[in-house]
Protein backbone atom coordinates (compact mmCIF):
# COMPACT_ATOMS: atom_id res chain seq x y z
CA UNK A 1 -14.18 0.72 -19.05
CA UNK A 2 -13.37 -2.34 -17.07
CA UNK A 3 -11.73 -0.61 -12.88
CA UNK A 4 -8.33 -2.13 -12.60
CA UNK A 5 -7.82 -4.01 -9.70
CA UNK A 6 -4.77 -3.55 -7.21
CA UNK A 7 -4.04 -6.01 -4.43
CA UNK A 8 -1.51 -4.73 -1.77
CA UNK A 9 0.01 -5.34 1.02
CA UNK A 10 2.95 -5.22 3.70
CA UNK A 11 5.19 -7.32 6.02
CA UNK A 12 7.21 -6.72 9.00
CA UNK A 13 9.33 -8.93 10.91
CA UNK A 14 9.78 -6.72 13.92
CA UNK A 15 8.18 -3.47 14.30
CA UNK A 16 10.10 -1.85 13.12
CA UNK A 17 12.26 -4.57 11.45
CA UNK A 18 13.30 -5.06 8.04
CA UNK A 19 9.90 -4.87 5.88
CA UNK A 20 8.96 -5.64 2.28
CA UNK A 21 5.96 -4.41 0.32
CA UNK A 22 4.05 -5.70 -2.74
CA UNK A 23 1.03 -5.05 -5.20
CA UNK A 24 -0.33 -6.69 -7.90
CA UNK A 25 -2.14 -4.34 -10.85
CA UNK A 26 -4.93 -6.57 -13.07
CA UNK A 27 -7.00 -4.96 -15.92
CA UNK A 28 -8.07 -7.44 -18.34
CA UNK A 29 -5.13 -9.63 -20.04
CA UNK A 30 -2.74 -7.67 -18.31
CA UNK A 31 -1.15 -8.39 -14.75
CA UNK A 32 1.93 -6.91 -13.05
CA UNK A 33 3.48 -7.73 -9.90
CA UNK A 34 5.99 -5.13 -7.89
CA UNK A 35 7.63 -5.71 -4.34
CA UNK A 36 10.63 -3.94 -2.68
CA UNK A 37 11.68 -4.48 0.86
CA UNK A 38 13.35 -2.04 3.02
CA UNK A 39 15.99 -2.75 6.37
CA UNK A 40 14.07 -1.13 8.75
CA UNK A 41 10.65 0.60 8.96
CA UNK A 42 7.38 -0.15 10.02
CA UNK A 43 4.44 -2.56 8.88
CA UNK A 44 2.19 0.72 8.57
CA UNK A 45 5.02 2.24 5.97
CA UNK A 46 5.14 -0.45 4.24
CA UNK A 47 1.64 -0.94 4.07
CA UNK A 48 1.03 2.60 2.73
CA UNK A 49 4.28 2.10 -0.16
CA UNK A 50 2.68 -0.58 -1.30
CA UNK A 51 -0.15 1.52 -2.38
CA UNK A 52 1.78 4.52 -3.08
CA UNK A 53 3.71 2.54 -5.76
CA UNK A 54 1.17 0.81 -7.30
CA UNK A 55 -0.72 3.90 -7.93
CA UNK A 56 2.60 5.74 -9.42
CA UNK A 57 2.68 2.76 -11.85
CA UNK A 58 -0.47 3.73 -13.37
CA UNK A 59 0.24 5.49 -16.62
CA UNK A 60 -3.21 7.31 -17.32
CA UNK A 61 -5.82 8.42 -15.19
CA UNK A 62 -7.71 5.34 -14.53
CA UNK A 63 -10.50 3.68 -12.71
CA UNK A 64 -9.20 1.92 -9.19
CA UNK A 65 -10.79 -1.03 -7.00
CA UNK A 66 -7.68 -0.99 -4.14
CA UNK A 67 -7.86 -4.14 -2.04
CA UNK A 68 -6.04 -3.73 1.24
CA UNK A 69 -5.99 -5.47 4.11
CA UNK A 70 -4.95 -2.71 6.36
CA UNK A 71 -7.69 -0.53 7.99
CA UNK A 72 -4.98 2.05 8.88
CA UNK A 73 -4.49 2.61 4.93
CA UNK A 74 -8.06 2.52 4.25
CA UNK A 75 -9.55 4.29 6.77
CA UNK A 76 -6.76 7.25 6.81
CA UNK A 77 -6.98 7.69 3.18
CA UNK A 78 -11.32 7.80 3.67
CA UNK A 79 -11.88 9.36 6.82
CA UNK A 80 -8.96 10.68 8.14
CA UNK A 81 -6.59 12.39 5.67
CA UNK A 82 -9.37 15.45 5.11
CA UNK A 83 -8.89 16.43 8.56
CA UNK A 84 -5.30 15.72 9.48
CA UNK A 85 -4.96 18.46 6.57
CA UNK A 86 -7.19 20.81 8.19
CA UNK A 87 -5.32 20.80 11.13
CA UNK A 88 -1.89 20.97 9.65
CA UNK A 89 -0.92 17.16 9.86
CA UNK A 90 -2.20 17.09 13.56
CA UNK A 91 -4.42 13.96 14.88
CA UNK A 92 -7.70 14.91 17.10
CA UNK A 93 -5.37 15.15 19.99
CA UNK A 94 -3.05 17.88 18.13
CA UNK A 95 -0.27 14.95 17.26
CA UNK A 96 1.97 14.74 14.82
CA UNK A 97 0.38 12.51 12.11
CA UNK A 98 2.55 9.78 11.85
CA UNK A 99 4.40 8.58 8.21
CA UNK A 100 3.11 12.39 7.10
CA UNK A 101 5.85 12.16 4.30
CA UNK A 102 3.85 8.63 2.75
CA UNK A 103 0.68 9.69 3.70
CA UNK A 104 1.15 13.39 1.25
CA UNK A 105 3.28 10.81 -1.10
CA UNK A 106 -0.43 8.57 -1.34
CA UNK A 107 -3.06 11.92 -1.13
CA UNK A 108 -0.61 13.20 -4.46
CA UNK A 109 -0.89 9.66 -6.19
CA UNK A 110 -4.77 9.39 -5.56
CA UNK A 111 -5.54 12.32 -7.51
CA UNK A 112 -5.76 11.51 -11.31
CA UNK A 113 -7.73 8.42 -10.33
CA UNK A 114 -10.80 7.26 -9.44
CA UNK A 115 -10.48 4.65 -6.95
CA UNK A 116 -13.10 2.59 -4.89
CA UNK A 117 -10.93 1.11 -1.49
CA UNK A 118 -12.37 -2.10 -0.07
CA UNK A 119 -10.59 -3.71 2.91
CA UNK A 120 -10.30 -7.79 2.71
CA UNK A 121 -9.31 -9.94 6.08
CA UNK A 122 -6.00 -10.49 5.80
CA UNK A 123 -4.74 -14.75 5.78
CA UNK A 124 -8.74 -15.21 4.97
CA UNK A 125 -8.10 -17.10 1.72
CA UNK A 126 -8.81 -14.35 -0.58
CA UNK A 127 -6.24 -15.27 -3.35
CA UNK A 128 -5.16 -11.55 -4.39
CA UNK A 129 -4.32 -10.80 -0.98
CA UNK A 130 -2.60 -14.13 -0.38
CA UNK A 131 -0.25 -13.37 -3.42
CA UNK A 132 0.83 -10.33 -2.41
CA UNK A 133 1.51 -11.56 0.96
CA UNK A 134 3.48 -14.01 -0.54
CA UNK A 135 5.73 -10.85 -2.16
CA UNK A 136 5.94 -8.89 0.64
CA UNK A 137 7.63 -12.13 2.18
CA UNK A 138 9.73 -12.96 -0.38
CA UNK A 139 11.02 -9.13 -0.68
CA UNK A 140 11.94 -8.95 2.74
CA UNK A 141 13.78 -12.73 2.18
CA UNK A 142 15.62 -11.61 -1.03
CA UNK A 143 16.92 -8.23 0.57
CA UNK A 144 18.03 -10.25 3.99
CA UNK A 145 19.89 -12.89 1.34
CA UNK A 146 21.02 -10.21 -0.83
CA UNK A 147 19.41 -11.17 -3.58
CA UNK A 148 17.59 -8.53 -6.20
CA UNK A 149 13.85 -9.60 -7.04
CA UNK A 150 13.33 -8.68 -10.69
């Protein structure tokens, strides 16, 4: 069985500022592109929603390569999320974790899956990351214009 691949990614302009996300989901013959955009958050939310919903669109229980160019997604979902749950959604230095409400949104859509996460530099030319890039962008463009991106 052939790992689907997911591409994601988030923009801010302003942080916090209005923010758009965006994923792309390729197994095979089939591709799908979603993006949404949101009036103020954070590049770090976004980053994790774009994840978060590209996971949820998933129908079965699959196999996962995520491609993110955020080490704050891939690293907290790796390294850190076992222990911020041992210490009741406190950091090393008894903090609040912070976007606690995306991070248990992610941990819950991670489970039926099987999912490899590889980080890619971000505006290196890598084309999946560049596309969804490009959709973050143009969410946060057709929200500000008041357009709907279908």
């Amino acid at each position: 069985m052939k790992a689907i691949e997911i591409y994601t990614d988030g923009a801010c302009r302003g942080n916090p500022g209005p923010g758009g996300w965006a994923a792309t989901l390729e197994s095979g013959e089939h591709f799908r592109e979603l993006s949404g955009a949101e009036r103020t958050t954070t590049n770090n939310r976004m980053e994790l929603t774009a994840v978060i919903r590209a996971l949820e669109a998933l129908k079965k229980s699959s196999a996962v390569v995520v491609y993110t160019d955020s080490e704050y997604v891939r690293k907290g979902i790796t390294e850190w999320l076992r222990a911020w749950k041992a210490r009741d959604w406190r950091t090393a230095d008894k903090k609040p974790v912070k976007n606690r409400d995306l991070w248990e949104q992610l941990d819950a859509a991670t489970e039926r899956h099987s999912i490899e996460w590889r980080w890619v530099k971000g505006h290196s030319g890598v084309p999946g990351n560049e596309r969804v890039d490009a959709l973050a962008n143009a969410a946060i463009d057709a929200m500000q214009d008041g357009r709907v991106l279908g």
